[in-house]
N, C-alpha and C. Protein backbone atom coordinates (compact mmCIF):
# COMPACT_ATOMS: atom_id res chain seq x y z
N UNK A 1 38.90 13.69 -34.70
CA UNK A 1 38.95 15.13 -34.63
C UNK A 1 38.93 15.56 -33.16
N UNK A 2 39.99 16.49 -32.85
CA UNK A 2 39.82 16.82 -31.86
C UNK A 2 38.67 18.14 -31.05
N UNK A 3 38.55 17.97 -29.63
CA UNK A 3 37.22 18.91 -29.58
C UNK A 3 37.66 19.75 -28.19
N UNK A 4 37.03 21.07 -27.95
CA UNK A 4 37.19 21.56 -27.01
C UNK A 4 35.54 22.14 -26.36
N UNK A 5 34.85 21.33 -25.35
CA UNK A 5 33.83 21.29 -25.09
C UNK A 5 33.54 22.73 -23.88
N UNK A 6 33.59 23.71 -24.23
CA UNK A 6 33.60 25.03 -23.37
C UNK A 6 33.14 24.39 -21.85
N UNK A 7 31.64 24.55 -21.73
CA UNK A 7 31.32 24.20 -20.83
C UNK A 7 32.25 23.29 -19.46
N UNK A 8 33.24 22.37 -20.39
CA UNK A 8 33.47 21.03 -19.63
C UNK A 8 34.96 21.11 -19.47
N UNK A 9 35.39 21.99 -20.18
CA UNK A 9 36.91 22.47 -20.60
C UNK A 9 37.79 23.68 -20.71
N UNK A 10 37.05 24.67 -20.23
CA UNK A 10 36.43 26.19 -20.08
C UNK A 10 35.90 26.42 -19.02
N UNK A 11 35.85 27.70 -18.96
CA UNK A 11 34.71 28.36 -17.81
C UNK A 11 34.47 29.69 -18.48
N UNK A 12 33.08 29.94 -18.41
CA UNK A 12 32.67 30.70 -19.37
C UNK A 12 31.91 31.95 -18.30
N UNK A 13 32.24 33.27 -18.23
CA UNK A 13 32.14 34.04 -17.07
C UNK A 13 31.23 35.11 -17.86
N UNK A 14 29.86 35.44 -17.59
CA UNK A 14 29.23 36.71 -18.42
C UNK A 14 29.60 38.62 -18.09
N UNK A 15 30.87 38.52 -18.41
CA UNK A 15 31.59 39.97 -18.02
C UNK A 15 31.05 41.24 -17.85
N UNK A 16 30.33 41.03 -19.40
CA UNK A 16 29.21 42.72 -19.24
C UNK A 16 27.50 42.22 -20.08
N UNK A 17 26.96 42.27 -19.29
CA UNK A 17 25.43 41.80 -20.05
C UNK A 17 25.27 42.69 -21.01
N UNK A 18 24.31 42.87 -22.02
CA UNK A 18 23.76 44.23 -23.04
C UNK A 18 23.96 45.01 -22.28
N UNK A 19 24.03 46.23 -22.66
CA UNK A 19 24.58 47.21 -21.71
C UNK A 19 24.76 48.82 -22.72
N UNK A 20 23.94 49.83 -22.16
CA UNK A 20 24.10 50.80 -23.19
C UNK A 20 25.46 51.27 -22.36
N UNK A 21 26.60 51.59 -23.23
CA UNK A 21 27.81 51.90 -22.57
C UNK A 21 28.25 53.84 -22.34
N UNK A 22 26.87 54.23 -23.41
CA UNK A 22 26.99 55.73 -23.25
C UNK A 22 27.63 56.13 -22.18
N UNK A 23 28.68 57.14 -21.79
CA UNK A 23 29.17 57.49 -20.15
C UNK A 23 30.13 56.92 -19.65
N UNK A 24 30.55 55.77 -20.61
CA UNK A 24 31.90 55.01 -19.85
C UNK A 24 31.29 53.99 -19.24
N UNK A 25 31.69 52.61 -19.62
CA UNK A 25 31.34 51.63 -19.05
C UNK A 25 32.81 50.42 -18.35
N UNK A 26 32.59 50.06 -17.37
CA UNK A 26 34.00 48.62 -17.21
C UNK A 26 33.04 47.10 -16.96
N UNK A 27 33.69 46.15 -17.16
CA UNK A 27 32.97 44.89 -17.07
C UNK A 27 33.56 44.88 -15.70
N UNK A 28 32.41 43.68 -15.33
CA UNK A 28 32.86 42.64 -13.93
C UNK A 28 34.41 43.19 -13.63
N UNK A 29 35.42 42.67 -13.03
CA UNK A 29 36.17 41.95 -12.85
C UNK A 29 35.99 40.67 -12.93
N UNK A 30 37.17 39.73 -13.54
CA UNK A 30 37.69 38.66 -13.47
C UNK A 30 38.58 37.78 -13.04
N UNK A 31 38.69 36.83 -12.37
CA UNK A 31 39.89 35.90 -12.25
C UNK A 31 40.67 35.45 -12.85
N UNK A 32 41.92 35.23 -13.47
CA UNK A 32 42.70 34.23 -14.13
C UNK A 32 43.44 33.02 -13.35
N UNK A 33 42.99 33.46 -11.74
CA UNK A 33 43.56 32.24 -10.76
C UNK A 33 43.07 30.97 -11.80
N UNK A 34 44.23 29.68 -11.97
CA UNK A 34 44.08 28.81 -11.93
C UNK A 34 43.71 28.73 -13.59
N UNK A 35 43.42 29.88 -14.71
CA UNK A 35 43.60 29.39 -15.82
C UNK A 35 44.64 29.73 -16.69
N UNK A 36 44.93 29.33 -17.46
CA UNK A 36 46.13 29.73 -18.52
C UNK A 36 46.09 30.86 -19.58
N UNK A 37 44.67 30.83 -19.83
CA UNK A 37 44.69 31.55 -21.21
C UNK A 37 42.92 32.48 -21.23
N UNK A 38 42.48 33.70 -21.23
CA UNK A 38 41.57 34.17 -21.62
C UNK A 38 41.35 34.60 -22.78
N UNK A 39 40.16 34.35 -23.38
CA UNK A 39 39.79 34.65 -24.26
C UNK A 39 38.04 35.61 -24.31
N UNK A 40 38.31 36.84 -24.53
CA UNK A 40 37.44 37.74 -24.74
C UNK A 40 36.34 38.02 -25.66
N UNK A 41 35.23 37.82 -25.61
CA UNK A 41 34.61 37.86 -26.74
C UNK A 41 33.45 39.19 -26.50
N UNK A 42 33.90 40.56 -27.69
CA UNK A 42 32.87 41.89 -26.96
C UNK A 42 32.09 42.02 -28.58
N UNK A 43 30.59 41.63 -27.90
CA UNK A 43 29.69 42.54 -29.14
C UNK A 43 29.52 43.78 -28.88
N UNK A 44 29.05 44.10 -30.02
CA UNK A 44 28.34 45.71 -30.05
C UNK A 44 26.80 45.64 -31.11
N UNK A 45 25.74 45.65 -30.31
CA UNK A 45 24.54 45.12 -31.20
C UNK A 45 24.39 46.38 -31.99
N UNK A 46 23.94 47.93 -31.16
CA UNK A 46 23.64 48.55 -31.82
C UNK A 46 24.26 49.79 -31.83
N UNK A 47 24.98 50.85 -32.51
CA UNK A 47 26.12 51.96 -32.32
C UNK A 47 25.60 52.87 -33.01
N UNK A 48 25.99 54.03 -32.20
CA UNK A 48 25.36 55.59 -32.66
C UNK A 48 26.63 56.19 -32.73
N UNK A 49 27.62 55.85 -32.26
CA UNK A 49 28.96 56.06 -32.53
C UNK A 49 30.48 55.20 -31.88
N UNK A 50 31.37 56.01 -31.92
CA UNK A 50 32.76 54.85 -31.55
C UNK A 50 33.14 55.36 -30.07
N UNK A 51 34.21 54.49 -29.57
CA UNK A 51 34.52 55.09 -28.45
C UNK A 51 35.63 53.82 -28.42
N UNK A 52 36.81 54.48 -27.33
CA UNK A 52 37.66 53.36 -27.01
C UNK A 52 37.22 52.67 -26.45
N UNK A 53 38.39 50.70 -26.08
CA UNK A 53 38.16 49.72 -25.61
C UNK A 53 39.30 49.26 -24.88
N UNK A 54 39.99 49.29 -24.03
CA UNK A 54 41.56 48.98 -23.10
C UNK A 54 40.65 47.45 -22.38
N UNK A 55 42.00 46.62 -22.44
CA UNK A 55 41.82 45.68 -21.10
C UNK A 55 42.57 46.07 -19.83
N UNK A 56 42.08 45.81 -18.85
CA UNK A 56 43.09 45.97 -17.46
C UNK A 56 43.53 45.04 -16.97
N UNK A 57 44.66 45.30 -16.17
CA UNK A 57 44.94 43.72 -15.36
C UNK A 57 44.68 44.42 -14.01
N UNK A 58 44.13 43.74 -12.91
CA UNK A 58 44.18 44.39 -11.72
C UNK A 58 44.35 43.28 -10.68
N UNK A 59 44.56 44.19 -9.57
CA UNK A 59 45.37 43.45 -8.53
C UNK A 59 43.43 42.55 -7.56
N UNK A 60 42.62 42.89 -7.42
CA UNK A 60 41.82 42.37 -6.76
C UNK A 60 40.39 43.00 -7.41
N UNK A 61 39.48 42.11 -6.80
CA UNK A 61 38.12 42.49 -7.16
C UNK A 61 37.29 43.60 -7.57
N UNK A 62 38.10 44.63 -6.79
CA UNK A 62 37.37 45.97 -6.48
C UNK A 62 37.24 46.71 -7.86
N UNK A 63 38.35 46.82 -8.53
CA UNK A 63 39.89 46.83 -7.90
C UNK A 63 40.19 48.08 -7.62
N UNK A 64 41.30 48.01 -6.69
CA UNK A 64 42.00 48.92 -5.58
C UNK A 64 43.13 49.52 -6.89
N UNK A 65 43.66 48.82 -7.40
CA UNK A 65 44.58 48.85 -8.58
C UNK A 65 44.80 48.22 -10.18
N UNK A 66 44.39 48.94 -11.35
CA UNK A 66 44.29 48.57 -12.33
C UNK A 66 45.18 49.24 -13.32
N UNK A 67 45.65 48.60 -14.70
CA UNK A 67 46.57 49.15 -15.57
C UNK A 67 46.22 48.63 -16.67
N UNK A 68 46.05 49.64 -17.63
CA UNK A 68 45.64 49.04 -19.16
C UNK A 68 47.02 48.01 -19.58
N UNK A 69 46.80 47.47 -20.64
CA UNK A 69 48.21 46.26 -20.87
C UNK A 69 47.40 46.08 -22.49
N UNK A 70 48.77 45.40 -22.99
CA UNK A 70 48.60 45.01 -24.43
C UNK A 70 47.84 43.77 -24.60
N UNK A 71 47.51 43.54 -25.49
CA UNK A 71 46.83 42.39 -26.29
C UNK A 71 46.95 42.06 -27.24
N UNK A 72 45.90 40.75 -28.12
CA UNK A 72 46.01 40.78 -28.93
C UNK A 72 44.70 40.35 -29.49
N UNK A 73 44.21 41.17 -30.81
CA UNK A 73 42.62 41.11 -30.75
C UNK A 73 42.95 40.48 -32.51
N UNK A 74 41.37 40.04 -32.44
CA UNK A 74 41.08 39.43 -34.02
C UNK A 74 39.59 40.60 -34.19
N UNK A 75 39.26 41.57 -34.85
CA UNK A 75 37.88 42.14 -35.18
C UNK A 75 36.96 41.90 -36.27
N UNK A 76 36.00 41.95 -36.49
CA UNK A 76 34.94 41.97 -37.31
C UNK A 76 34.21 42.94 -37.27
N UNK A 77 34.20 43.98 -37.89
CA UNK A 77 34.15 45.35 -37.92
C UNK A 77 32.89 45.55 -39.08
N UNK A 78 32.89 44.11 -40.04
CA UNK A 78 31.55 44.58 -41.10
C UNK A 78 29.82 44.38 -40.14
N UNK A 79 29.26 45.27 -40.66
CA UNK A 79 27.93 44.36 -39.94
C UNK A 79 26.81 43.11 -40.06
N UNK A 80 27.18 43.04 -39.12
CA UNK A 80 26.65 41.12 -39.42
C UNK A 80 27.53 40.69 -40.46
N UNK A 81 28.75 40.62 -39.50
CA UNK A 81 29.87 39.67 -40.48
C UNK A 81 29.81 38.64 -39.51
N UNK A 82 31.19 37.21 -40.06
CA UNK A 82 31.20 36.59 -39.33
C UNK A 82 32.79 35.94 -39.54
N UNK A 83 33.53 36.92 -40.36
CA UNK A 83 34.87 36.87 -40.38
C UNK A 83 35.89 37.42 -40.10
N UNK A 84 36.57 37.15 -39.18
CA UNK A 84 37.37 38.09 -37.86
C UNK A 84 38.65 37.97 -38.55
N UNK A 85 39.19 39.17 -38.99
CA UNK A 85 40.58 39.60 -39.27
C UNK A 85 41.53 38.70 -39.22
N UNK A 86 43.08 39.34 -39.36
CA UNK A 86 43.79 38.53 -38.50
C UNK A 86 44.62 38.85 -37.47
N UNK A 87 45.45 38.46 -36.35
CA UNK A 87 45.72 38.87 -35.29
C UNK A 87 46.45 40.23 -35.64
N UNK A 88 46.01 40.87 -34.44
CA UNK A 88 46.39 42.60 -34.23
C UNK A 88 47.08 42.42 -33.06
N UNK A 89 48.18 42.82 -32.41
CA UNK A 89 49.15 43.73 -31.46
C UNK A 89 48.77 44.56 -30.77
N UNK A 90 47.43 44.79 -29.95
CA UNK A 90 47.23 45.80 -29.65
C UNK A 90 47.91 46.55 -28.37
N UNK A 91 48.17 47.69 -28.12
CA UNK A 91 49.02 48.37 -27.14
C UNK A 91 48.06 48.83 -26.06
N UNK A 92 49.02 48.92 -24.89
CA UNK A 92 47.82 49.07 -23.86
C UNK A 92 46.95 50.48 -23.83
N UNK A 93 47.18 51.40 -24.72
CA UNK A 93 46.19 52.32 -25.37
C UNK A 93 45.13 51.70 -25.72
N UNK A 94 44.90 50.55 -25.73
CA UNK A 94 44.09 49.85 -26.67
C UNK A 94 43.41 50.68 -27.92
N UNK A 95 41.91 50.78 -28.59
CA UNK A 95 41.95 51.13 -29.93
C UNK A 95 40.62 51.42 -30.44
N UNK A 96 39.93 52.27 -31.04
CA UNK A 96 38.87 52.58 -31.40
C UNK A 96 37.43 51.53 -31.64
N UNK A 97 36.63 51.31 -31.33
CA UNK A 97 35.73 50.16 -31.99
C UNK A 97 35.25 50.95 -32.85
N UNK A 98 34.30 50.33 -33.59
CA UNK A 98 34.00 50.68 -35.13
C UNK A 98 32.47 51.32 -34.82
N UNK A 99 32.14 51.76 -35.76
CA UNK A 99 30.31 52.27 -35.26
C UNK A 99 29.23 52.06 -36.07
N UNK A 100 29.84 50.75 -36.75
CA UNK A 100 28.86 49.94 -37.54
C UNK A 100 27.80 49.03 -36.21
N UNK A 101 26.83 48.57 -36.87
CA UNK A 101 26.05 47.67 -35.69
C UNK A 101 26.22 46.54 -36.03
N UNK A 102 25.99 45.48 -35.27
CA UNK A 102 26.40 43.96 -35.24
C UNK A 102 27.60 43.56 -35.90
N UNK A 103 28.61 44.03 -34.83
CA UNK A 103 30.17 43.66 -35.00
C UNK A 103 30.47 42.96 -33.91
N UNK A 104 31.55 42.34 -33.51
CA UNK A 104 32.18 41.71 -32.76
C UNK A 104 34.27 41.66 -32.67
N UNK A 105 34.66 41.56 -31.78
CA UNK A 105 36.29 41.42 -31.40
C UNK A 105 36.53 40.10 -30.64
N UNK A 106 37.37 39.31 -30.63
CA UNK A 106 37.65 38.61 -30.03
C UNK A 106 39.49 39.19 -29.49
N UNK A 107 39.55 38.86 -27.88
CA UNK A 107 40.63 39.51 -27.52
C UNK A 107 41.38 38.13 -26.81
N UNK A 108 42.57 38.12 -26.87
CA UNK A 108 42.95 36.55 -26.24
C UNK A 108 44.21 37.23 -25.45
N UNK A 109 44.45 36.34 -24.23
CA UNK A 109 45.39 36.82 -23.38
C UNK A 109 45.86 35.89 -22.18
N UNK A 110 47.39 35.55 -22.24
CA UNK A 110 47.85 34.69 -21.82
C UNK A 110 47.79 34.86 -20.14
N UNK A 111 47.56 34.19 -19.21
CA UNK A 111 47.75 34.39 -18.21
C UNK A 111 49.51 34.76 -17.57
N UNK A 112 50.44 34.11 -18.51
CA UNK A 112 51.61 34.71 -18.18
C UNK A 112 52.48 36.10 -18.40
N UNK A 113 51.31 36.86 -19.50
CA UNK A 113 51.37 38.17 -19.68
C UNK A 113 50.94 39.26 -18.37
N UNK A 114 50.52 38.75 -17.56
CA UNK A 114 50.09 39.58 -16.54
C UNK A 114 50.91 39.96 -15.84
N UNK A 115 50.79 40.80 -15.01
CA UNK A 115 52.29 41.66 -13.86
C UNK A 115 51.75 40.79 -12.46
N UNK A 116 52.62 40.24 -11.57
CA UNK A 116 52.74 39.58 -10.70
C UNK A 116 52.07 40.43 -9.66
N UNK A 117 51.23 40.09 -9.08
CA UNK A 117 50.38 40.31 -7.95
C UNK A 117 48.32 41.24 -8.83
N UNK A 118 48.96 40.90 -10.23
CA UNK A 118 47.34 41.46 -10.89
C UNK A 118 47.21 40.00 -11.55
N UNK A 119 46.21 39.28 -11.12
CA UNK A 119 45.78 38.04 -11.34
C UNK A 119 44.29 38.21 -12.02
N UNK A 120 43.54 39.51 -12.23
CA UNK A 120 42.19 39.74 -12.44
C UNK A 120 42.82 40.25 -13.29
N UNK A 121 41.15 40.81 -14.34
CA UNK A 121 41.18 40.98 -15.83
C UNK A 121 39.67 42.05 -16.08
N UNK A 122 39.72 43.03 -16.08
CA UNK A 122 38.36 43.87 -16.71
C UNK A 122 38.59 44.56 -18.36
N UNK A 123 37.58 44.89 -18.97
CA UNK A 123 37.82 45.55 -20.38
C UNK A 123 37.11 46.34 -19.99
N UNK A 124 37.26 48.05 -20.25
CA UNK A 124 36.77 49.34 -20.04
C UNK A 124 36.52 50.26 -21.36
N UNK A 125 35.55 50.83 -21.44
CA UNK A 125 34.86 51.47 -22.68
C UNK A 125 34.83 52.63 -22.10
N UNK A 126 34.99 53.17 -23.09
CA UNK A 126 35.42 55.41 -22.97
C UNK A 126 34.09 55.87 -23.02
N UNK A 127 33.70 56.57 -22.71
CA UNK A 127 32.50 57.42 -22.95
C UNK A 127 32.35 57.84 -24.51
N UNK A 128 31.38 56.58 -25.49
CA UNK A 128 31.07 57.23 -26.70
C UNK A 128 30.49 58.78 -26.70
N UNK A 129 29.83 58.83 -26.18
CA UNK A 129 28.87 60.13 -26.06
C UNK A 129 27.67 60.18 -27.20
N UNK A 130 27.07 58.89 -27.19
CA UNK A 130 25.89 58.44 -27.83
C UNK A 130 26.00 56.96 -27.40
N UNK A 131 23.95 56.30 -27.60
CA UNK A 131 24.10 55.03 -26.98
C UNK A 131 24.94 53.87 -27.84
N UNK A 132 25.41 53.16 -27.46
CA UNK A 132 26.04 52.06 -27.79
C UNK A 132 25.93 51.24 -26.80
N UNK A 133 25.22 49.78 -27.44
CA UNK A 133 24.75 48.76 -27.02
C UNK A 133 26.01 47.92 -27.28
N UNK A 134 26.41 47.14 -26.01
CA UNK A 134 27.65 45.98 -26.25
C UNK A 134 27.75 45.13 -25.36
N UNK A 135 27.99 43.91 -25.29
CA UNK A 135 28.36 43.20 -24.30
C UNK A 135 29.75 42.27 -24.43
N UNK A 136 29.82 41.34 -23.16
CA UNK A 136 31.37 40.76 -23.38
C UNK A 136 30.94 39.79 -22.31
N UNK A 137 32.18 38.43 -23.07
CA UNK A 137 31.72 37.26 -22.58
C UNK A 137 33.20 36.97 -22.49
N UNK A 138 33.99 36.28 -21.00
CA UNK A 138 35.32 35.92 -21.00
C UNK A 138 34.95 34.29 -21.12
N UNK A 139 36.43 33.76 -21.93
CA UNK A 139 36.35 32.11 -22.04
C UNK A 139 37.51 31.69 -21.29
N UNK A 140 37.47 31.01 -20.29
CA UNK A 140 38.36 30.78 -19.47
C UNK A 140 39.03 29.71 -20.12
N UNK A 141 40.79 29.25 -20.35
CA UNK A 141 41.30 27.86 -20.66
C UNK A 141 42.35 27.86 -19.97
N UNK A 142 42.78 26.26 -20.34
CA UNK A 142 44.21 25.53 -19.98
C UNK A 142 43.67 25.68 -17.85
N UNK A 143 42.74 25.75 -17.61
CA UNK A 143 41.97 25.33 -16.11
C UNK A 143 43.08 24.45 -15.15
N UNK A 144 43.05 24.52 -14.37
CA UNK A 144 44.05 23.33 -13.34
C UNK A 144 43.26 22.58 -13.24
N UNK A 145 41.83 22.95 -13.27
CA UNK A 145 40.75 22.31 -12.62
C UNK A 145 39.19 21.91 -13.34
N UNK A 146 39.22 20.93 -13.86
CA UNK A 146 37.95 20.47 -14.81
C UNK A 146 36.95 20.16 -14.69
N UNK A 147 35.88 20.05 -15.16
CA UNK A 147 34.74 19.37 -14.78
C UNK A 147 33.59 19.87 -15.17
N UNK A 148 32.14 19.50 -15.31
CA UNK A 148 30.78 19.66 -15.76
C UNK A 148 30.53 20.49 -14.60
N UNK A 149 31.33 21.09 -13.53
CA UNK A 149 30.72 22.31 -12.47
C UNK A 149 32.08 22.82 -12.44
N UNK A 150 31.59 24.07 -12.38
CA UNK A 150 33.31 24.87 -12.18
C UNK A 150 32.79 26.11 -10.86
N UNK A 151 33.82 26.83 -10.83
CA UNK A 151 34.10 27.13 -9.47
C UNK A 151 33.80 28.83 -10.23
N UNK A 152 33.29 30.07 -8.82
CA UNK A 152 33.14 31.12 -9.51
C UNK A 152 34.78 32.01 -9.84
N UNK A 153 34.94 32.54 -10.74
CA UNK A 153 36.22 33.56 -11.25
C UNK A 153 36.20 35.11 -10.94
N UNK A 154 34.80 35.21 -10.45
CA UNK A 154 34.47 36.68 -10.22
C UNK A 154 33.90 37.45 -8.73
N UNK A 155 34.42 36.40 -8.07
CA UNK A 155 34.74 36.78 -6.74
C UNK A 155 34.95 35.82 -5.27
């Protein structure tokens, strides 16, 4: 059977810790230098209501320049589920989250989908206008570069 050992095969970057997102929230920035494929993973522990979710691609850290872009997400929208849809199309509008508590999205995104000179990656939350607790975890793959120590993606 084959295996994909995150840690050793991956790089696993903590984007947005818990985080009440009331007011508009954006994660880190991210790197995609040097991997192939991200994969997004955003909870929402506890929701008083909904609010949008866009990914960006941007040109540097800051960033100086960012643009929502399409995706493609899998959701779990029941609470305390643990069975994620099946793939969605999403447009760079991106798309409502749900305002159930203990849900989760997984968002995946090719590094060759990106616009040439935006090599970074943030996900941005709208101002619910009530608290909502969420966080997001990026999974870095397809690496140039392997190993039991990896290198930082976020600056």
């Amino acid at each position: 059977m084959s295996r994909f050992v995150v840690a050793e095969q991956g790089h696993v970057v903590n984007i947005l810790a818990p985080v009440d997102i009331n007011g508009g929230v954006s994660s880190d920035v991210f790197s995609m230098k040097d991997a192939s494929h991200a994969t997004i993973i955003v909870q929402v522990g506890v929701s008083a209501a909904t609010c949008d979710i866009t990914v960006e691609e941007c040109d540097n850290f800051t960033p100086t320049t960012h643009t929502e872009i399409a995706f493609a997400a899998y959701k779990e929208e029941t609470a305390d589920g643990d069975t994620l849809g099946s793939r969605e199309a999403i447009t760079s509008s991106g798309f409502t989250i749900s305002g159930n508590n203990g849900i989760f999205y997984v968002f995946e995104i090719d590094a060759e989908e990106l616009t040439e000179g935006y090599p970074n990656l943030r996900i941005s939350f709208s101002n619910p206008g009530a608290s909502v607790i969420a966080s997001a975890v990026a999974i870095l793959s397809g690496l140039a570069y392997q190993g039991d120590q990896t290198r930082t993606q976020i600056a």
